[in-house]
N, C-alpha and C. Protein backbone atom coordinates (compact mmCIF):
# COMPACT_ATOMS: atom_id res chain seq x y z
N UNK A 1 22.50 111.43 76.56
CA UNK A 1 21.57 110.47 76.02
C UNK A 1 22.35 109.21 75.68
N UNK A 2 22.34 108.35 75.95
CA UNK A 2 22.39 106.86 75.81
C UNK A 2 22.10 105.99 74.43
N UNK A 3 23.28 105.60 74.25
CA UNK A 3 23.14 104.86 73.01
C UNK A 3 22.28 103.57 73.02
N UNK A 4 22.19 102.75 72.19
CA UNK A 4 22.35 101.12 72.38
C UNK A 4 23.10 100.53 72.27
N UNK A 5 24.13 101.01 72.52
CA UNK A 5 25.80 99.96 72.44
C UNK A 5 25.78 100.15 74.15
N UNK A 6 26.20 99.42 74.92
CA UNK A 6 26.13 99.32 76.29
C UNK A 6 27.54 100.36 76.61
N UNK A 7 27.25 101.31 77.74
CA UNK A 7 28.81 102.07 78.00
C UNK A 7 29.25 103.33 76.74
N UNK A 8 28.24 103.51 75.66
CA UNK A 8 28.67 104.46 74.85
C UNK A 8 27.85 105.53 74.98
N UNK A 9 27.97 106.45 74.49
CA UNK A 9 27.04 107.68 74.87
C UNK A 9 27.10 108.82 73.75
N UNK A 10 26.01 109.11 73.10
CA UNK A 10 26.20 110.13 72.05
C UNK A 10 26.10 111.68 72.48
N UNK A 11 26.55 112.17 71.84
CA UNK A 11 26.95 113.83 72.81
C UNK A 11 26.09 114.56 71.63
N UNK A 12 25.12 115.30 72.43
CA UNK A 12 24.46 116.24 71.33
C UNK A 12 24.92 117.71 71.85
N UNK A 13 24.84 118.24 70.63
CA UNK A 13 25.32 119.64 70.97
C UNK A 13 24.50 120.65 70.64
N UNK A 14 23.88 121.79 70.80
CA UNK A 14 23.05 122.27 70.61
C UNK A 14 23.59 123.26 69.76
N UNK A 15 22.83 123.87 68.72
CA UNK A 15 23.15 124.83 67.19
C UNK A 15 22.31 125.68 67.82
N UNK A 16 23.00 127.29 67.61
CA UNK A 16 22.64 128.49 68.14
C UNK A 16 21.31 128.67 67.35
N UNK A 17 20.03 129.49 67.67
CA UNK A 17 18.92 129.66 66.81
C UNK A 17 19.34 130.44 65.46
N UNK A 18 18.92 130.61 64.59
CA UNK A 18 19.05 131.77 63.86
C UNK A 18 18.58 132.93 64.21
N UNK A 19 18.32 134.42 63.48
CA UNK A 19 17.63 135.31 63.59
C UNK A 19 16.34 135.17 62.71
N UNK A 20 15.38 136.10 62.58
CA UNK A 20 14.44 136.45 61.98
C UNK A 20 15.29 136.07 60.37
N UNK A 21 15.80 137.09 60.25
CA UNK A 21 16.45 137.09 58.82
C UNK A 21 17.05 135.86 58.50
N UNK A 22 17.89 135.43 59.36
CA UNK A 22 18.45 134.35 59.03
C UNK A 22 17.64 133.08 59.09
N UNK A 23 16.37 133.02 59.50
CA UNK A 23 15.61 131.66 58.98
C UNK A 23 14.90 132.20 57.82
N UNK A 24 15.01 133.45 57.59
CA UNK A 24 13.99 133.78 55.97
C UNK A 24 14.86 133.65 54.94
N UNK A 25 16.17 133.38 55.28
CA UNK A 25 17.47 133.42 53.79
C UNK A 25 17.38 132.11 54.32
N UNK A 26 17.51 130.75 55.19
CA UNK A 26 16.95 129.60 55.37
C UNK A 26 15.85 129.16 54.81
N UNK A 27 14.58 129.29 54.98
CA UNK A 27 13.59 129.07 54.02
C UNK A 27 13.44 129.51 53.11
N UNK A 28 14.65 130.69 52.36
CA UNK A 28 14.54 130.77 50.69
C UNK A 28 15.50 129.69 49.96
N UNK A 29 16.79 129.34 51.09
CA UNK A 29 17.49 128.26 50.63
C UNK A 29 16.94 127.03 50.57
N UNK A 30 16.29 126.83 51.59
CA UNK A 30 15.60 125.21 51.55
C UNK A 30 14.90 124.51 50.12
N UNK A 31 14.38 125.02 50.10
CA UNK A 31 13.69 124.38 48.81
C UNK A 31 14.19 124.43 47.35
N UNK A 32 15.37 125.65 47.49
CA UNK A 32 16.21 125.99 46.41
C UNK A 32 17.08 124.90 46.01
N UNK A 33 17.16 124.63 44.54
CA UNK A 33 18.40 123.90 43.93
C UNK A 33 20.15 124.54 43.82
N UNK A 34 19.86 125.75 44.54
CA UNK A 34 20.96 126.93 44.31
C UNK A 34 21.49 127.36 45.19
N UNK A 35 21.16 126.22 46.81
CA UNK A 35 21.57 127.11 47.57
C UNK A 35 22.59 127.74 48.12
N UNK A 36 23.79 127.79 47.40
CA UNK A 36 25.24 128.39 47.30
C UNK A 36 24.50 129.62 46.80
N UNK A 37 23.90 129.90 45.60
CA UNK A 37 24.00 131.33 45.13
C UNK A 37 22.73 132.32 46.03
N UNK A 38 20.98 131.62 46.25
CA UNK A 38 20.85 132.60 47.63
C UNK A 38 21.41 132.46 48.56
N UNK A 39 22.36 132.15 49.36
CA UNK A 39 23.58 132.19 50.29
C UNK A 39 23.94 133.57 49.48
N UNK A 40 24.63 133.81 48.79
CA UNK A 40 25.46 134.59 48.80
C UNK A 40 24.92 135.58 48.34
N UNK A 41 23.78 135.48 47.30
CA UNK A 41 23.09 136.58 46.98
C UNK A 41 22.78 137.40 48.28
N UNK A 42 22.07 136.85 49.50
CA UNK A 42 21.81 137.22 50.79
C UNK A 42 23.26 137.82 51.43
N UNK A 43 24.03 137.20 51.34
CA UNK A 43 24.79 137.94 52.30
C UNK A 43 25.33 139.09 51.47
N UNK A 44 25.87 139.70 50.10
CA UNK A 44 26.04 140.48 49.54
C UNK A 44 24.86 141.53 49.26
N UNK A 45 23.89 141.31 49.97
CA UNK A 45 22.84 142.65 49.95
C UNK A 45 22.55 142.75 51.55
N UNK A 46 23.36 142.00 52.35
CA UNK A 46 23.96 142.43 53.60
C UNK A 46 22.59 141.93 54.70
N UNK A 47 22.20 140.92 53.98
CA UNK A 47 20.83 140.36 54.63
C UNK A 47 21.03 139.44 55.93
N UNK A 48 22.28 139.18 55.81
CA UNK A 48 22.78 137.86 57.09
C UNK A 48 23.57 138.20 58.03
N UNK A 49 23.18 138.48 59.17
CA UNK A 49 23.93 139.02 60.40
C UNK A 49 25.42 138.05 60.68
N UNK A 50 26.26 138.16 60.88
CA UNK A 50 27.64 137.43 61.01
C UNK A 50 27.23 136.24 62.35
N UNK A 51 26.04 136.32 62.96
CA UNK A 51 26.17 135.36 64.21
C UNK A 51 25.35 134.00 63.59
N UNK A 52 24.19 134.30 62.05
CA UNK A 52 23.81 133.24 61.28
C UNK A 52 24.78 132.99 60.65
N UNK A 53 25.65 133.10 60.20
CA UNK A 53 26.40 132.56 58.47
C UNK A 53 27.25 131.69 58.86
N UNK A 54 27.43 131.35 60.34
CA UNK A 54 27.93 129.96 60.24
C UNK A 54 27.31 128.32 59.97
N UNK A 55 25.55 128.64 60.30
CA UNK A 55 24.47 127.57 60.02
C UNK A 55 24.69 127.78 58.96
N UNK A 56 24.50 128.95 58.34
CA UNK A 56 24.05 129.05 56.28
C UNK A 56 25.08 128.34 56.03
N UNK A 57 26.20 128.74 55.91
CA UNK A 57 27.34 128.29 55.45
C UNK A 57 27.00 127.00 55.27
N UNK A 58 27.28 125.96 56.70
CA UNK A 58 27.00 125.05 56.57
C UNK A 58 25.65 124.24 55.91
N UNK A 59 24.93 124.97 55.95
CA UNK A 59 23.62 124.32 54.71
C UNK A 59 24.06 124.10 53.19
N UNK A 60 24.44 125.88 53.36
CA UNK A 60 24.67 125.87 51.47
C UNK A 60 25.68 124.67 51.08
N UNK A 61 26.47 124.71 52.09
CA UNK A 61 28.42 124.20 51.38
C UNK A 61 27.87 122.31 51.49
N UNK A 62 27.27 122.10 52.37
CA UNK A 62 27.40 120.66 52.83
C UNK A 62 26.06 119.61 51.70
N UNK A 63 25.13 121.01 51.88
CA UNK A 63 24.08 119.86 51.19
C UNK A 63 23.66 120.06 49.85
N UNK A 64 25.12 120.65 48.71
CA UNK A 64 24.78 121.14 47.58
C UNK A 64 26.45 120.29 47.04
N UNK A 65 26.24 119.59 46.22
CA UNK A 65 27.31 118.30 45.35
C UNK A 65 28.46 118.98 45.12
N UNK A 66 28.42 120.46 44.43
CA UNK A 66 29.19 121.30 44.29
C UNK A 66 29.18 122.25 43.82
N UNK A 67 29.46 123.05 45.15
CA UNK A 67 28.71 124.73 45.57
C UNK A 67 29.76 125.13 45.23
N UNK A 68 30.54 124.93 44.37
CA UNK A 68 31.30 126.15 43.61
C UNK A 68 30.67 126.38 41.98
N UNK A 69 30.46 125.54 41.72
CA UNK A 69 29.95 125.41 40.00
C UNK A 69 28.95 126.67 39.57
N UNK A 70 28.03 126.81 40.69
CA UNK A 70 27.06 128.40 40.45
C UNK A 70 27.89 129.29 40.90
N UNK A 71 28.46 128.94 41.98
CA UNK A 71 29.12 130.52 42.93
C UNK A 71 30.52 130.26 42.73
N UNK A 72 31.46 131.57 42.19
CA UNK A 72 32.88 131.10 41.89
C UNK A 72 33.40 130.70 43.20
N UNK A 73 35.00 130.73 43.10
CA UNK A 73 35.64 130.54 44.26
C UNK A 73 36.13 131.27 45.03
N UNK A 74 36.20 132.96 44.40
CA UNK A 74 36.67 134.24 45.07
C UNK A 74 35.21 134.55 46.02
N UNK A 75 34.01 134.47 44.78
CA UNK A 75 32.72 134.83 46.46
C UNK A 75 32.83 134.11 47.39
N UNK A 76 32.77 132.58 47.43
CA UNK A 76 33.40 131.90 48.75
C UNK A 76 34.45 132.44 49.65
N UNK A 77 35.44 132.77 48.86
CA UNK A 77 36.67 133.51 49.42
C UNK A 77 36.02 134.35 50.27
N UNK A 78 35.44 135.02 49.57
CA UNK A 78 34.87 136.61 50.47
C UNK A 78 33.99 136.06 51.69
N UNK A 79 33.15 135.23 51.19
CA UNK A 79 32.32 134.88 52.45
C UNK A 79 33.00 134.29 53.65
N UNK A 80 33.65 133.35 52.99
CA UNK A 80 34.70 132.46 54.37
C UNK A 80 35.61 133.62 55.10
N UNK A 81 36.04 134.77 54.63
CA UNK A 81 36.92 135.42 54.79
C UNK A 81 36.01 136.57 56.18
N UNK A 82 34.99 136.39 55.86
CA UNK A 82 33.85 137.47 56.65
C UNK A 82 33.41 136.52 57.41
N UNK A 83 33.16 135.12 57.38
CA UNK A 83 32.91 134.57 58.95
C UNK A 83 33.89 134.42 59.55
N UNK A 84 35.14 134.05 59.21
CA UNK A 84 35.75 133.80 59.81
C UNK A 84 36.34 132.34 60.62
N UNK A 85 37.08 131.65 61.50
CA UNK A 85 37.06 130.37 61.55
C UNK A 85 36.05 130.19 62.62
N UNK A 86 34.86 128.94 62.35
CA UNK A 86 34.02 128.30 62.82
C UNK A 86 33.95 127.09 62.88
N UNK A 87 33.48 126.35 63.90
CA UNK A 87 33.42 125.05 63.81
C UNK A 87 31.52 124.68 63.40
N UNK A 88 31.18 123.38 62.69
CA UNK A 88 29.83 123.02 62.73
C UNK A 88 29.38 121.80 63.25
N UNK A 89 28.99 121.17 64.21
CA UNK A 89 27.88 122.06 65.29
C UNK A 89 29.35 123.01 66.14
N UNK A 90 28.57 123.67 66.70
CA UNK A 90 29.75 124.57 67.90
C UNK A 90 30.47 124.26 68.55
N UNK A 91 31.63 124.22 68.77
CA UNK A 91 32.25 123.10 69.99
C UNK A 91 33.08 124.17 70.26
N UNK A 92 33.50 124.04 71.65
CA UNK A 92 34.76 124.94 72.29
C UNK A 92 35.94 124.12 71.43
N UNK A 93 35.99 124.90 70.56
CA UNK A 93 37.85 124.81 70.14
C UNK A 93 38.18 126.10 69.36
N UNK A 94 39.65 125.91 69.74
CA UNK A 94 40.41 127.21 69.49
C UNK A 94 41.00 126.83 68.21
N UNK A 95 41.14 128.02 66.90
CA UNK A 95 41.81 128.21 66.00
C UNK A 95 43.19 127.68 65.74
N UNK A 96 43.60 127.19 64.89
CA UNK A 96 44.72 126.70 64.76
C UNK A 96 46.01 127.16 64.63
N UNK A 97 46.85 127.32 65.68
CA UNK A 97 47.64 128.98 65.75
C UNK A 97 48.79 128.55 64.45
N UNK A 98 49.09 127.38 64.10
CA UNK A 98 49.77 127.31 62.79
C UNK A 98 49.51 126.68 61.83
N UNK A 99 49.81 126.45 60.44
CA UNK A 99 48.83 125.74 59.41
C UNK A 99 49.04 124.32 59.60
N UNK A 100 47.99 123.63 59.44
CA UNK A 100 48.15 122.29 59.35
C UNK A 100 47.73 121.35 58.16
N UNK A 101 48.03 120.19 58.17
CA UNK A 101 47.70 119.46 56.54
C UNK A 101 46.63 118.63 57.10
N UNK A 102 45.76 118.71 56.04
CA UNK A 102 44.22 118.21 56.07
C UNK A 102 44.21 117.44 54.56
N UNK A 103 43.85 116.10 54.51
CA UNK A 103 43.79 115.22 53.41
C UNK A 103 42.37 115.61 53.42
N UNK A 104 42.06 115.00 52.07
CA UNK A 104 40.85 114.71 51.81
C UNK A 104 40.48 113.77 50.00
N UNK A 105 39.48 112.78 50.13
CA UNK A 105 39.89 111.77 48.84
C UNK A 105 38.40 112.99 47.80
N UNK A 106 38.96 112.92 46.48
CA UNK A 106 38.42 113.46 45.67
C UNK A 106 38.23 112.78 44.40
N UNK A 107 37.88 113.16 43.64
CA UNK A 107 37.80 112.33 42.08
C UNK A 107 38.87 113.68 41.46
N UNK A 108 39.28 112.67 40.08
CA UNK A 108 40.37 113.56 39.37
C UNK A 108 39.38 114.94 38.79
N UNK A 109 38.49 114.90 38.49
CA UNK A 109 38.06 116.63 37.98
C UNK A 109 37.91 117.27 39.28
N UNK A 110 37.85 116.82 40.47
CA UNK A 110 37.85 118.26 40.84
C UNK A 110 38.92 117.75 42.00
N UNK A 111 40.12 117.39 41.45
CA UNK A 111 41.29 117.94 42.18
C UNK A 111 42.16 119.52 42.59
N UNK A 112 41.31 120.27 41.55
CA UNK A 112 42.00 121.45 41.96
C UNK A 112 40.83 122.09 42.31
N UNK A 113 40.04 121.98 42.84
CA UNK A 113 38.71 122.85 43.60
C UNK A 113 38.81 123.00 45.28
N UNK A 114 37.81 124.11 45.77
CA UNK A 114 37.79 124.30 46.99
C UNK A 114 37.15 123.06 47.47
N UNK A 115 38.16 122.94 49.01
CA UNK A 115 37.57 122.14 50.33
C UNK A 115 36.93 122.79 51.58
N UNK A 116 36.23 122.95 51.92
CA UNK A 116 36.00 123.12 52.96
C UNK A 116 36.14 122.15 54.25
N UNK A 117 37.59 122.72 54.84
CA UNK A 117 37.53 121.91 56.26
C UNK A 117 37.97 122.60 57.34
């Protein structure tokens, strides 16, 4: 698809569907102010198949100011630890076979909190 800048071109990528379940823990998150904690409430009563929790993820983590404040940082742990590495939207890339340094600008209170990158 074609931008309006002449010669540029925006690349859409298409996001896997969810399941059944996974758009019903979606439409309990949507409208929720919490949605870090049904995220996780859902996946700890084993409601979210591992092929959704990379959309959830990305709902809860991205469109909540700071999704650690309800949900500690060890349930994150656990959850990130059970999807595993994902990219959002999907793109063919491979895992990073050694660690690398990732900046990111923060305010001083939450210099010592989780990033997600």
């Amino acid at each position: 698809m074609a931008s309006s800048a002449p010669g540029s071109e925006r690349l859409i990528l298409p996001v896997p569907r969810l399941s059944e379940a996974g758009s019903l823990v979606m439409s309990e998150m949507s409208p929720s102010r919490q949605r870090p904690c049904v995220l996780i409430d859902a996946f700890k009563a084993d409601r979210i198949s591992r092929a959704d929790l990379p959309e959830l993820v990305h709902f809860a983590w991205t469109y909540d100011d700071s999704p650690t404040s309800d949900v500690g940082e060890p349930a994150w742990m656990d959850l990130f630890e059970h999807v595993g590495f994902f990219t959002h939207p999907p793109v063919q890339i491979s895992r990073p076979r050694s660690p690398i340094t990732l900046y990111r600008g923060t305010t001083a209170d939450r210099l010592m909190r989780m990033s997600w990158a």
